[in-house]
C-alpha atoms as a PDB file:
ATOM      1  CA  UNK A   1      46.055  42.027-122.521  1.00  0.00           C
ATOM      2  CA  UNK A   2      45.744  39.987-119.646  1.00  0.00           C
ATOM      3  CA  UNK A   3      48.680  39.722-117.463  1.00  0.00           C
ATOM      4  CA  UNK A   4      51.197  36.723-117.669  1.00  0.00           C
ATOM      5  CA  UNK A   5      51.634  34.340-114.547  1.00  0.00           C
ATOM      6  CA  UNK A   6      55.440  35.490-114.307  1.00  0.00           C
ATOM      7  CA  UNK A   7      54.313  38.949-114.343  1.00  0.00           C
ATOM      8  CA  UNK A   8      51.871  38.329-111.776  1.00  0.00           C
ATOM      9  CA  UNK A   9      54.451  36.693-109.580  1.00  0.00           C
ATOM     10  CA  UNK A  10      56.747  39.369-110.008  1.00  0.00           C
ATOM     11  CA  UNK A  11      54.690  41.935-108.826  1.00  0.00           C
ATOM     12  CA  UNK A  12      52.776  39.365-106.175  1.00  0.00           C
ATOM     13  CA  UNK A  13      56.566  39.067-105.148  1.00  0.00           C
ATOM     14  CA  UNK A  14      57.217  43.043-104.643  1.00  0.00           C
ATOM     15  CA  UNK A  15      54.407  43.822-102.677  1.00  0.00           C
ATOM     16  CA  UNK A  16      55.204  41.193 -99.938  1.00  0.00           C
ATOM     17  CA  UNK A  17      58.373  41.883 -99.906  1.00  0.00           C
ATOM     18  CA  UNK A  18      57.873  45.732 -99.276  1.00  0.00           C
ATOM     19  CA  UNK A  19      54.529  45.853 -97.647  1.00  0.00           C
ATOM     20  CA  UNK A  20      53.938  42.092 -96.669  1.00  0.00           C
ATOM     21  CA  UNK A  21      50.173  42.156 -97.981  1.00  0.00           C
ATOM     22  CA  UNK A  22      49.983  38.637 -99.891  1.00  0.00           C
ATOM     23  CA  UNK A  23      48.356  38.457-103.481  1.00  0.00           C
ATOM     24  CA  UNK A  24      46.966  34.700-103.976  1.00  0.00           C
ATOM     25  CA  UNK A  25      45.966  33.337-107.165  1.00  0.00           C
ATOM     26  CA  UNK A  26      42.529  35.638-108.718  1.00  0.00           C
ATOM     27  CA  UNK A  27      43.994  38.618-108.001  1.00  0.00           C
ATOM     28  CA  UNK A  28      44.915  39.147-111.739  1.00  0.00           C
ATOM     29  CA  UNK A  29      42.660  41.552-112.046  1.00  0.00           C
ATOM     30  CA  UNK A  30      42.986  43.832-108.992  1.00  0.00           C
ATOM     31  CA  UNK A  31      46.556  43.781-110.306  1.00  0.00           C
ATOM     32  CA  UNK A  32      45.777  45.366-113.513  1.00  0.00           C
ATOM     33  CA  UNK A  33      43.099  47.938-112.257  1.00  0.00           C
ATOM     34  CA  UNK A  34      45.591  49.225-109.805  1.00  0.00           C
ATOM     35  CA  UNK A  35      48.238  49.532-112.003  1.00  0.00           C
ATOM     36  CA  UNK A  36      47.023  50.165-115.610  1.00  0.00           C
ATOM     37  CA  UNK A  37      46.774  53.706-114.455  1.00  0.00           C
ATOM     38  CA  UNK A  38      51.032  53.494-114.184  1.00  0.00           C
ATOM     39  CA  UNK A  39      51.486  52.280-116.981  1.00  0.00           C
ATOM     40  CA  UNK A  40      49.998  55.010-119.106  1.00  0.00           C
ATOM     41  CA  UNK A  41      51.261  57.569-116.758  1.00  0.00           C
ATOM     42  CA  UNK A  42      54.784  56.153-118.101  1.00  0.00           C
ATOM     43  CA  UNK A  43      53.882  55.534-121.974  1.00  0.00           C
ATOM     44  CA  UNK A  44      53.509  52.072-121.537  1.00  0.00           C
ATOM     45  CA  UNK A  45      50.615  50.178-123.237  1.00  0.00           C
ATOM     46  CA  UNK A  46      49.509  47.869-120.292  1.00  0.00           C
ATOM     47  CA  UNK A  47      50.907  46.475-117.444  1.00  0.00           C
ATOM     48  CA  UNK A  48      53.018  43.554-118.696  1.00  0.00           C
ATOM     49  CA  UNK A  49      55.078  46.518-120.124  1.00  0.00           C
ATOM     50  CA  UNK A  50      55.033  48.030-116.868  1.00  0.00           C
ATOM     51  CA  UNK A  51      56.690  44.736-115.551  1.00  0.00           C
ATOM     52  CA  UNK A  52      59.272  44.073-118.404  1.00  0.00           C
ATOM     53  CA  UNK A  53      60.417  47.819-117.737  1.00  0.00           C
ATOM     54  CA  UNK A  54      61.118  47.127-113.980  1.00  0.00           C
ATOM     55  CA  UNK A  55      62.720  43.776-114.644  1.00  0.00           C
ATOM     56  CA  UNK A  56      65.385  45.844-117.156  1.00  0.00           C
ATOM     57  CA  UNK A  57      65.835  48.521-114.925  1.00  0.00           C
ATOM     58  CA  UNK A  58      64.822  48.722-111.790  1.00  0.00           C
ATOM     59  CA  UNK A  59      63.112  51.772-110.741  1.00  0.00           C
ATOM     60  CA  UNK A  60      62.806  52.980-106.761  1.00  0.00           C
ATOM     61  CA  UNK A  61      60.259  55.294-107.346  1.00  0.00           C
ATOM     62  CA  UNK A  62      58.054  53.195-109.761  1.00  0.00           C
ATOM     63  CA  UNK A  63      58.230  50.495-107.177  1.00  0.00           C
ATOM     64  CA  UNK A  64      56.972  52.686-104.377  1.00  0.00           C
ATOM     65  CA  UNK A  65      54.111  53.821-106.252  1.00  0.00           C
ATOM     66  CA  UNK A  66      53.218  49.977-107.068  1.00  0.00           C
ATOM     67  CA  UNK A  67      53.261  48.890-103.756  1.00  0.00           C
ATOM     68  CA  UNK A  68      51.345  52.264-102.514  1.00  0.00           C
ATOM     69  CA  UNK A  69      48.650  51.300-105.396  1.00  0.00           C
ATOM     70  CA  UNK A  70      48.425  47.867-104.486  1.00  0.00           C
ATOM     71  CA  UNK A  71      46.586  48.665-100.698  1.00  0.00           C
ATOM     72  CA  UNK A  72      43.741  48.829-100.205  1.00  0.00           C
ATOM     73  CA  UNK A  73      42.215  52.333 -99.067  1.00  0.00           C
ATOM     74  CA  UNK A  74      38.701  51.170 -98.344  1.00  0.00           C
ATOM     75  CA  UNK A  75      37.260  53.123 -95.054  1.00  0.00           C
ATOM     76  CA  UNK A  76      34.281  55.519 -93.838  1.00  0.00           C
ATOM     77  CA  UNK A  77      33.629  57.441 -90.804  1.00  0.00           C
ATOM     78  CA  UNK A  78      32.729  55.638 -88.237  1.00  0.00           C
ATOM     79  CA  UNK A  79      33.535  52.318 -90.088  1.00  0.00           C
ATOM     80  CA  UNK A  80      31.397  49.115 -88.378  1.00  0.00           C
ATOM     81  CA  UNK A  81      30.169  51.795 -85.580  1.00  0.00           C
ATOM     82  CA  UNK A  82      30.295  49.078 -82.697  1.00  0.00           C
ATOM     83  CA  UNK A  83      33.771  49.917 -81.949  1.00  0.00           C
ATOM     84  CA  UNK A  84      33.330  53.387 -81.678  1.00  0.00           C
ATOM     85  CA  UNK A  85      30.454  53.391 -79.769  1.00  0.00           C
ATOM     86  CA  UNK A  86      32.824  50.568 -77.367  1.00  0.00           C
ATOM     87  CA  UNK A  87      35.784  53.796 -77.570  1.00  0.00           C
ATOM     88  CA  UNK A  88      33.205  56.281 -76.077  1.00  0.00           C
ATOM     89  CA  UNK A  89      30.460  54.687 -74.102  1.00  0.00           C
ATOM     90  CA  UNK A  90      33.309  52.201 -72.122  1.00  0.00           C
ATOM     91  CA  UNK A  91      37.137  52.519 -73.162  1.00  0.00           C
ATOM     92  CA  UNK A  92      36.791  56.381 -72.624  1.00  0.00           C
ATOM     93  CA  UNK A  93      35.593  56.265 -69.184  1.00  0.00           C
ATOM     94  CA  UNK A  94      37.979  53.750 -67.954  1.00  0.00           C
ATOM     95  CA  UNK A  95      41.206  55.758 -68.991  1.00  0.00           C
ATOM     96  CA  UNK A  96      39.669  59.176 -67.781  1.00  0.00           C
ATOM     97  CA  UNK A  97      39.367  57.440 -64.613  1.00  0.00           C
ATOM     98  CA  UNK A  98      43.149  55.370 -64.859  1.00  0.00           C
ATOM     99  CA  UNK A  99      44.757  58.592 -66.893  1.00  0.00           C
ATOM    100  CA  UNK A 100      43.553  61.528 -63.976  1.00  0.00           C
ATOM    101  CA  UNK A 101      47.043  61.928 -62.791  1.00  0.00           C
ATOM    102  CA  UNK A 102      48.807  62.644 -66.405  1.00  0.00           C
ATOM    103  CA  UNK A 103      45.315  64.017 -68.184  1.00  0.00           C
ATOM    104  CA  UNK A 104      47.297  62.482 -71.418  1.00  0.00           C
ATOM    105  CA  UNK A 105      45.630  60.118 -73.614  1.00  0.00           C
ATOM    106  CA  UNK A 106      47.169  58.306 -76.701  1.00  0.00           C
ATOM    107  CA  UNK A 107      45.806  57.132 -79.636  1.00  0.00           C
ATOM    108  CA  UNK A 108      47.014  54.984 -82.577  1.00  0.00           C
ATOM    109  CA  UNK A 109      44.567  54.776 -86.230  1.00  0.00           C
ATOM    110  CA  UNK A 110      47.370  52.043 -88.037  1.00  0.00           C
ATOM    111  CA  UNK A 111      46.549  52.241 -91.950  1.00  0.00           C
ATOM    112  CA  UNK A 112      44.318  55.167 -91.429  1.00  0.00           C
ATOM    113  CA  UNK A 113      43.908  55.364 -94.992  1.00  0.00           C
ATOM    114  CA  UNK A 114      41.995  58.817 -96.112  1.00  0.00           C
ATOM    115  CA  UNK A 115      41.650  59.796 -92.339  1.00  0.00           C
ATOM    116  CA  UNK A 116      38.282  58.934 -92.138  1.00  0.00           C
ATOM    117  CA  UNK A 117      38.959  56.460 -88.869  1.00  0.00           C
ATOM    118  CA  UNK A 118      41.119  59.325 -87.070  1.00  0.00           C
ATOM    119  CA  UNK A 119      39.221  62.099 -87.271  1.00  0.00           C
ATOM    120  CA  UNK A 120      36.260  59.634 -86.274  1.00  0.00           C
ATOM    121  CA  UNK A 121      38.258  58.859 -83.270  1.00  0.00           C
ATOM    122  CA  UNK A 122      38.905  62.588 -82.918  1.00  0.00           C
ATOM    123  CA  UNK A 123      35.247  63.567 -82.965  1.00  0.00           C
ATOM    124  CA  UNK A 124      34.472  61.061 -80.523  1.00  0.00           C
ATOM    125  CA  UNK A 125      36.948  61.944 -77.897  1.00  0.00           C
ATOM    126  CA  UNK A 126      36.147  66.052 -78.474  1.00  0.00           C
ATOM    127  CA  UNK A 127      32.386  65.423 -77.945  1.00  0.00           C
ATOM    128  CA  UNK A 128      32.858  63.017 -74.808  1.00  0.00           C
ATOM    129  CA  UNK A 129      32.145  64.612 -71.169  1.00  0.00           C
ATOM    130  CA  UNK A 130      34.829  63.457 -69.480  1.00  0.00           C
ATOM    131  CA  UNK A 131      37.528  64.510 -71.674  1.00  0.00           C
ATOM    132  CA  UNK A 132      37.433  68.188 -71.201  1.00  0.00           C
ATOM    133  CA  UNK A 133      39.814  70.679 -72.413  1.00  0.00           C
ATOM    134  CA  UNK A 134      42.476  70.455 -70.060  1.00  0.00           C
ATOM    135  CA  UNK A 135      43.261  66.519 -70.818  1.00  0.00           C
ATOM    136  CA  UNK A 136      46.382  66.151 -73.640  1.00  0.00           C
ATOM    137  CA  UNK A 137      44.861  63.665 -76.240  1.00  0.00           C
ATOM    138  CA  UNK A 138      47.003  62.788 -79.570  1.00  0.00           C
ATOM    139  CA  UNK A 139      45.512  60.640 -82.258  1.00  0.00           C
ATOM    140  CA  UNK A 140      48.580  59.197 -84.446  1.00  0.00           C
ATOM    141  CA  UNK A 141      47.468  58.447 -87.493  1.00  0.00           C
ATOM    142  CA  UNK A 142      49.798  56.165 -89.873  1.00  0.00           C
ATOM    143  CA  UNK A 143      49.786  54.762 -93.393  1.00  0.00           C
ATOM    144  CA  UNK A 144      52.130  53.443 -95.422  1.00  0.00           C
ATOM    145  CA  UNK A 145      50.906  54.976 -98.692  1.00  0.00           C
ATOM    146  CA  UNK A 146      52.350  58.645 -98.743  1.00  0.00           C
ATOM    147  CA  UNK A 147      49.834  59.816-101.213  1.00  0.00           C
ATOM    148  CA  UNK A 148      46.980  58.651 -99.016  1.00  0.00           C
ATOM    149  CA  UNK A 149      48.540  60.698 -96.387  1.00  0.00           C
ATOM    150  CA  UNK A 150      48.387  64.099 -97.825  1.00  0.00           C
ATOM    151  CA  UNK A 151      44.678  63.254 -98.813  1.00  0.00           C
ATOM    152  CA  UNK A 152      43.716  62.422 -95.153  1.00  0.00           C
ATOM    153  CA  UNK A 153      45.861  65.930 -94.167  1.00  0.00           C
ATOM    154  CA  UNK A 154      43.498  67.984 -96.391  1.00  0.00           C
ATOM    155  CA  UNK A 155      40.926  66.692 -94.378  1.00  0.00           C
ATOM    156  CA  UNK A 156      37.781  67.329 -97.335  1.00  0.00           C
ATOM    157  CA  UNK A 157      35.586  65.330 -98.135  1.00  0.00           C
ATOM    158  CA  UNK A 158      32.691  64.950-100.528  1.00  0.00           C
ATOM    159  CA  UNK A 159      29.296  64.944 -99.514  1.00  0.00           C
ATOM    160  CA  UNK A 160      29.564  61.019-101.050  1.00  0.00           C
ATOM    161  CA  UNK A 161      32.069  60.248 -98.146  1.00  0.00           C
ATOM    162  CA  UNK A 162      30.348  62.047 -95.554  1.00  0.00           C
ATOM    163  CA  UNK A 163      27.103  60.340 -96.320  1.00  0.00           C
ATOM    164  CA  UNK A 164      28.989  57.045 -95.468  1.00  0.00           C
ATOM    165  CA  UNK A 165      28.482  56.564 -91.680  1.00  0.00           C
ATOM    166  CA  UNK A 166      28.672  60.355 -90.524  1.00  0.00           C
ATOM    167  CA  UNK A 167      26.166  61.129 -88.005  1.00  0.00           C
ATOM    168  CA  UNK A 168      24.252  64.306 -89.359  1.00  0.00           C
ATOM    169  CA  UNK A 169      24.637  66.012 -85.743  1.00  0.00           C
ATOM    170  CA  UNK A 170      28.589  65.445 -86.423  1.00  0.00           C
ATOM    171  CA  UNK A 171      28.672  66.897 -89.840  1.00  0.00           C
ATOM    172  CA  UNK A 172      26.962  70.194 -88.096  1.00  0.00           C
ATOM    173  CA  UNK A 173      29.482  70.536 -85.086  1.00  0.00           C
ATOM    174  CA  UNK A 174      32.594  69.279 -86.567  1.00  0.00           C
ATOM    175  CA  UNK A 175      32.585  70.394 -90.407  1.00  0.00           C
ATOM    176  CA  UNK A 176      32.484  73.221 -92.636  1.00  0.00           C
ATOM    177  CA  UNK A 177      31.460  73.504 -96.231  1.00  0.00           C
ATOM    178  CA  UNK A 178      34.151  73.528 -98.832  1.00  0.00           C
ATOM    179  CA  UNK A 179      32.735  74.898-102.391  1.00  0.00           C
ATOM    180  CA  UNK A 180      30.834  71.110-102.857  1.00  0.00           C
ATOM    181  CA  UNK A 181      33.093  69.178-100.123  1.00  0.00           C
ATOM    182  CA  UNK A 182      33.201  69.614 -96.131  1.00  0.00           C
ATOM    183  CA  UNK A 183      35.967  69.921 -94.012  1.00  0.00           C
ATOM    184  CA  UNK A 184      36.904  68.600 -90.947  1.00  0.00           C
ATOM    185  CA  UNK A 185      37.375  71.924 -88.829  1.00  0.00           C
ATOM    186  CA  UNK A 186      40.301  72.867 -86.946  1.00  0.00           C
ATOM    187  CA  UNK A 187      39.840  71.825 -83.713  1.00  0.00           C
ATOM    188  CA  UNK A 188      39.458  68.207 -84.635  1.00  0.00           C
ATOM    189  CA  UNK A 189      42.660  68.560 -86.989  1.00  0.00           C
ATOM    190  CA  UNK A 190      44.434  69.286 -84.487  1.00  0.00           C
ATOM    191  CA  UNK A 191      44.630  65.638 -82.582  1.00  0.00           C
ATOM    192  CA  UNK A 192      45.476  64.077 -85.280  1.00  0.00           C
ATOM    193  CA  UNK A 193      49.360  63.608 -86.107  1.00  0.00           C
ATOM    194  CA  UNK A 194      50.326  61.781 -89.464  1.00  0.00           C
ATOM    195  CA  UNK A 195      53.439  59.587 -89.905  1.00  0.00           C
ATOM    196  CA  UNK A 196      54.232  57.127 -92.918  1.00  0.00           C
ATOM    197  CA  UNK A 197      54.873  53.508 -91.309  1.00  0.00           C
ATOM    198  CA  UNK A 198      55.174  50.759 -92.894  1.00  0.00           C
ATOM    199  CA  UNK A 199      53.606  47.718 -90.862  1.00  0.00           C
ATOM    200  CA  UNK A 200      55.130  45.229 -91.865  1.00  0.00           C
ATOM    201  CA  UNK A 201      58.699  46.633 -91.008  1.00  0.00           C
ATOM    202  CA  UNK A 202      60.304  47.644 -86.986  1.00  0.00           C
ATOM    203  CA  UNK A 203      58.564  51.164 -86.114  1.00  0.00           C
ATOM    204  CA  UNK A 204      59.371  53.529 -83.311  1.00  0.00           C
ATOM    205  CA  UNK A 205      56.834  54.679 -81.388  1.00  0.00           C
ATOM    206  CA  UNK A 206      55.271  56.267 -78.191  1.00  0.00           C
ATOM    207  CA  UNK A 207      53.432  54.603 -75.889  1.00  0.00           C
ATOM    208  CA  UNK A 208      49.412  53.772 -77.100  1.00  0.00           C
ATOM    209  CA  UNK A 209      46.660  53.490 -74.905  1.00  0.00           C
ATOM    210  CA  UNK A 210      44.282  52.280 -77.730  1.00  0.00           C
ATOM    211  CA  UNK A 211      45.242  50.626 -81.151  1.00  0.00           C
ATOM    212  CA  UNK A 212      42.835  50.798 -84.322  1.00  0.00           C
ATOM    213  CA  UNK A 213      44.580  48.026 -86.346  1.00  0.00           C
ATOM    214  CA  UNK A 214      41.021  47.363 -88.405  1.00  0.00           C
ATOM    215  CA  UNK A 215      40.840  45.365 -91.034  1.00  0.00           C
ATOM    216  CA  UNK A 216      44.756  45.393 -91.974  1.00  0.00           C
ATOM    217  CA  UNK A 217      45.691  41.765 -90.542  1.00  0.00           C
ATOM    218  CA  UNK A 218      43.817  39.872 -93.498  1.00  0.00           C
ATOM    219  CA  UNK A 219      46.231  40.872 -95.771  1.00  0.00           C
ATOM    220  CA  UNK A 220      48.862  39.762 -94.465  1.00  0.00           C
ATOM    221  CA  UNK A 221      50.085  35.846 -93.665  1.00  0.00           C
ATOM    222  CA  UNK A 222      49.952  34.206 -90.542  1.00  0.00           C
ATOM    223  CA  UNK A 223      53.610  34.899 -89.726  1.00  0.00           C
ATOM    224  CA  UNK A 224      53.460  38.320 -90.530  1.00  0.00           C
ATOM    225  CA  UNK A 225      49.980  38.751 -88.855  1.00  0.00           C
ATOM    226  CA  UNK A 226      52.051  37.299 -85.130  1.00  0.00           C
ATOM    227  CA  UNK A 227      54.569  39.994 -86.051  1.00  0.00           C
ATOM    228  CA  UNK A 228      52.960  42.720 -86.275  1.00  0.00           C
ATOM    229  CA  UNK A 229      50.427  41.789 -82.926  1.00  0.00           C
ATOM    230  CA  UNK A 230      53.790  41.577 -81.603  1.00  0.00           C
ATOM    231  CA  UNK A 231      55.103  44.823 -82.438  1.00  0.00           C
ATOM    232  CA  UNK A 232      51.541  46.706 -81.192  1.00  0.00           C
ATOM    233  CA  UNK A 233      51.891  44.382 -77.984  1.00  0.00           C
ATOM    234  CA  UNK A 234      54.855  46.298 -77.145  1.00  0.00           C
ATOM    235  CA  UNK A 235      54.030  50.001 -77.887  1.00  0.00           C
ATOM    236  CA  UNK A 236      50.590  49.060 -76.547  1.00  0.00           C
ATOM    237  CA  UNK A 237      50.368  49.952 -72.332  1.00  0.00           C
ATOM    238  CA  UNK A 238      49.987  47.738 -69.956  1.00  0.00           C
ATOM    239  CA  UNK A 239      46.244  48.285 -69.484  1.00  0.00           C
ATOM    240  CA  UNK A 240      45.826  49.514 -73.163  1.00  0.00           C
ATOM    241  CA  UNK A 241      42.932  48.315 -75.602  1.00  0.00           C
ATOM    242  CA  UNK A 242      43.303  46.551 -79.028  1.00  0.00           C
ATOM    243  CA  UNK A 243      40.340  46.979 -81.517  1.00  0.00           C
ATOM    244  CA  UNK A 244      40.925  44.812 -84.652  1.00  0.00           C
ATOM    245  CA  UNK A 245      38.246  44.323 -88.213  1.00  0.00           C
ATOM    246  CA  UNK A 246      35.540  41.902 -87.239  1.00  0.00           C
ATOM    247  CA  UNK A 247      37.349  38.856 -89.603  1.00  0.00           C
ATOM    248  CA  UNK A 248      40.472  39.496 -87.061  1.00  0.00           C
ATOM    249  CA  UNK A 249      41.475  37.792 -84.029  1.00  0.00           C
ATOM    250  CA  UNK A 250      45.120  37.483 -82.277  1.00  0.00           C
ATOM    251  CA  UNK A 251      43.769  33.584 -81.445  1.00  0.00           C
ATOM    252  CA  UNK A 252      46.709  31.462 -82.475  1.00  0.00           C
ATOM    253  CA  UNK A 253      48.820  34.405 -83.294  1.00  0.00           C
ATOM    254  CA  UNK A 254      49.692  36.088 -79.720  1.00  0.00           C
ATOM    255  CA  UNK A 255      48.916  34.201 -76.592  1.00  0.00           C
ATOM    256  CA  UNK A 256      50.223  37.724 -75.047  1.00  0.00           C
ATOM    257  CA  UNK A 257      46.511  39.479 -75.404  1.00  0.00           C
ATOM    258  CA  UNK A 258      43.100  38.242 -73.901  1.00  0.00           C
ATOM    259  CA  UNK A 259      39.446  38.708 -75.602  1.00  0.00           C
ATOM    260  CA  UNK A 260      37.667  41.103 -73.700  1.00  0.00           C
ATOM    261  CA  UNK A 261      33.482  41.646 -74.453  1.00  0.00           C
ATOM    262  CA  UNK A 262      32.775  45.327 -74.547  1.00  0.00           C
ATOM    263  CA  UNK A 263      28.920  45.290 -75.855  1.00  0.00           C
ATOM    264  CA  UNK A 264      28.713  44.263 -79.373  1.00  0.00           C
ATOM    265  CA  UNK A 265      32.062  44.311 -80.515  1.00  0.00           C
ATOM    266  CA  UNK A 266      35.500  42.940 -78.734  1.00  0.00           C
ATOM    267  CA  UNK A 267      38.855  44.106 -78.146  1.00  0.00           C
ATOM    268  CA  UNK A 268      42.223  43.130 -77.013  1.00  0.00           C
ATOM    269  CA  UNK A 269      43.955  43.689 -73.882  1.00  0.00           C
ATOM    270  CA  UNK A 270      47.325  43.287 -72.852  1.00  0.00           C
ATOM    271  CA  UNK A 271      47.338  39.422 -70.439  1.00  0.00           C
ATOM    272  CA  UNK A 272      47.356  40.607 -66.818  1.00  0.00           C
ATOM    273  CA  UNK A 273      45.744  44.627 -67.292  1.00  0.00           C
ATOM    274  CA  UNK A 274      43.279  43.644 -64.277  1.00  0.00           C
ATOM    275  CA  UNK A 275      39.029  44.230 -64.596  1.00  0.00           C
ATOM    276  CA  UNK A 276      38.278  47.725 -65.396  1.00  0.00           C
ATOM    277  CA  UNK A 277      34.885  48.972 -63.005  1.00  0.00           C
ATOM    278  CA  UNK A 278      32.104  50.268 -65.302  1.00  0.00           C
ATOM    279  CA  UNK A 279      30.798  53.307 -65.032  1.00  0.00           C
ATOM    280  CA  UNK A 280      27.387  53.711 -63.367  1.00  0.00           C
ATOM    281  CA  UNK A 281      26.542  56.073 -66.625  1.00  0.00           C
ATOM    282  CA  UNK A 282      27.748  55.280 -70.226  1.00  0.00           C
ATOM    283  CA  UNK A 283      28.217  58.568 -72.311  1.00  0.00           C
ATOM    284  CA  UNK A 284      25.720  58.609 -75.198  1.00  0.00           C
ATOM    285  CA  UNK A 285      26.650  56.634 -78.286  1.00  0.00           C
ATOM    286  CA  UNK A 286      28.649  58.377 -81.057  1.00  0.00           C
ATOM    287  CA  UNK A 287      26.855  56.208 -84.045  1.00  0.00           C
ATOM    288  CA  UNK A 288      23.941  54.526 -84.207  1.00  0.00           C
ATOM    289  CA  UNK A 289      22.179  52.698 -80.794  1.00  0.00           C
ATOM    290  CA  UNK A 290      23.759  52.442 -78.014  1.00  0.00           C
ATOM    291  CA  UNK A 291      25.231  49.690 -76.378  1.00  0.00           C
ATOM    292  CA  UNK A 292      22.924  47.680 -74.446  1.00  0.00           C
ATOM    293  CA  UNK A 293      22.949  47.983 -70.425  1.00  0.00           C
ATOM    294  CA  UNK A 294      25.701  48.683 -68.149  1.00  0.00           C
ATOM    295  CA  UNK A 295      28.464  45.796 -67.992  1.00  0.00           C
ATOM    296  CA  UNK A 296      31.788  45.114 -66.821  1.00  0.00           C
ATOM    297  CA  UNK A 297      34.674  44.115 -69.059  1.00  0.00           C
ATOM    298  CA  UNK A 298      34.693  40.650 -68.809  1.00  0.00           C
ATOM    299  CA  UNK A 299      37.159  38.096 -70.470  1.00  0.00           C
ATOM    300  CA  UNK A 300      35.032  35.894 -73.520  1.00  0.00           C
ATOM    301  CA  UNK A 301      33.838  32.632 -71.681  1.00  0.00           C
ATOM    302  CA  UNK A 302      33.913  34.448 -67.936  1.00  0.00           C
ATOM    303  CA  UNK A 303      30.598  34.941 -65.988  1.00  0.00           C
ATOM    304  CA  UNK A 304      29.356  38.361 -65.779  1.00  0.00           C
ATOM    305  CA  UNK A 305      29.606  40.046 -62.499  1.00  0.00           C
END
């Protein structure tokens, strides 16, 4: 049956409340998809039952796993490549050089999903030259979805999801075969720290000297989307980078970051983190070409060097 307006709302309602993502009208559908599944898994018919149950009686742990369903989980390895090539062939570099005295490098994947963007992140910092074995690096890896969690902690894949933006070479060095599935071996693992977090809520945490926050901001409205920039901002260092989805920008949202051109892609610094000097060599690319020449971050709209 297809689901009421008023049970729409109500359930449009719940998940911004609890995760602030924001359901518009024509999302009917997605509604029902997602949860039709709960419904049978609670003897109910359809979904409209699902909702008349909750209105009677509400139900904590039925609401959790609504608002867990309702995200979206979409990811690969090495999703969009540009930005991970940007991480290793220029972000990399510049904190090996700016991190010598503490060897300690921090990482934050926010809505990491099924782990596919953290242990791409882990990969990348494992295989890079300058970050030998004696350097601390932690890759924190948060989602708000609790099931998705203890999928991206098995860290097995199927050869489906590896096909999706893998490198071959990485496959070789960094997985092992499981019966039909790879996975991710233990020395990759082992960077990566999991934590539920819930974005659109106060978090506590340490100190980031790069932020994935890919492809999250569109679902959420402009007020929220400020928030949450504002949030990173301040667990974000100093000289720290941003990477957000390509459809993402904090223009208009936080006049507290500036637009910096690495290659193909962009990121977000901190206002005031100072030029960052090149180096004369960029490590090889971890996905696809590399990116082109040698450059200096530069603000968008400011001469090159």
């Amino acid at each position: 049956m297809t689901l009421s307006a008023g049970a729409f709302t109500f359930i449009s309602d719940m998940v911004k409340q609890h995760a602030a993502i924001v359901l518009g009208p024509g999302k009917e559908y997605l509604v029902e998809s997602r949860l039709l599944p709960l419904a049978r898994d609670a003897g109910l018919a359809d979904v409209a039952a699902l909702v008349a149950r909750l209105q009677v009686k509400p139900d904590e742990v039925l609401r959790r796993q609504i608002v867990e369903a309702m995200t979206t989980n979409e990811t690969s390895f090495f999703r969009d490549r540009d930005p991970f090539n940007a991480l290793a062939q220029a972000v990399l570099p510049a904190l090996s050089a700016h991190r010598e005295a503490s060897r300690r490098i921090t990482i934050w994947s926010a809505a990491c999903s099924t782990g596919q963007e953290p242990y791409s992140i882990a990969m990348s910092v494992i295989d890079h030259p300058l970050i030998t074995a004696d350097w601390q690096v932690e890759v924190i890896a948060t989602d708000i979805n609790q099931e998705i969690l203890e999928r991206a902690k098995r860290a097995r894949y199927s050869q489906l999801e590896v096909n999706r933006g893998l490198p071959v070479s990485m496959l070789v060095r960094h997985f092992e075969r499981a019966d039909t599935d790879w996975r991710v071996l233990p020395q990759v693992r082992k960077l990566v720290r999991y934590k539920q977090l819930n974005l659109a809520e106060p978090f506590d945490l340490p100190q980031m000297d790069v932020v994935f926050l890919r492809n999250v901001l569109i679902y959420f409205d402009p007020a929220t989307k400020a928030q949450v920039l504002r949030r990173v901002r301040r667990v974000l260092r100093h000289d720290g980078f941003l990477f957000l989805g390509g459809a993402e920008t904090t223009l208009g949202l936080d006049d507290g970051f500036e637009r910096v051109a690495v290659g193909s892609t962009i990121a977000y610094r901190p206002k005031g983190a100072g030029p960052l000097a090149m180096p004369s060599r960029l490590a090889p690319a971890v996905a696809g070409p590399a990116l082109a020449g040698v450059w200096p971050f530069q603000a968008l709209g400011q001469p090159l060097n």
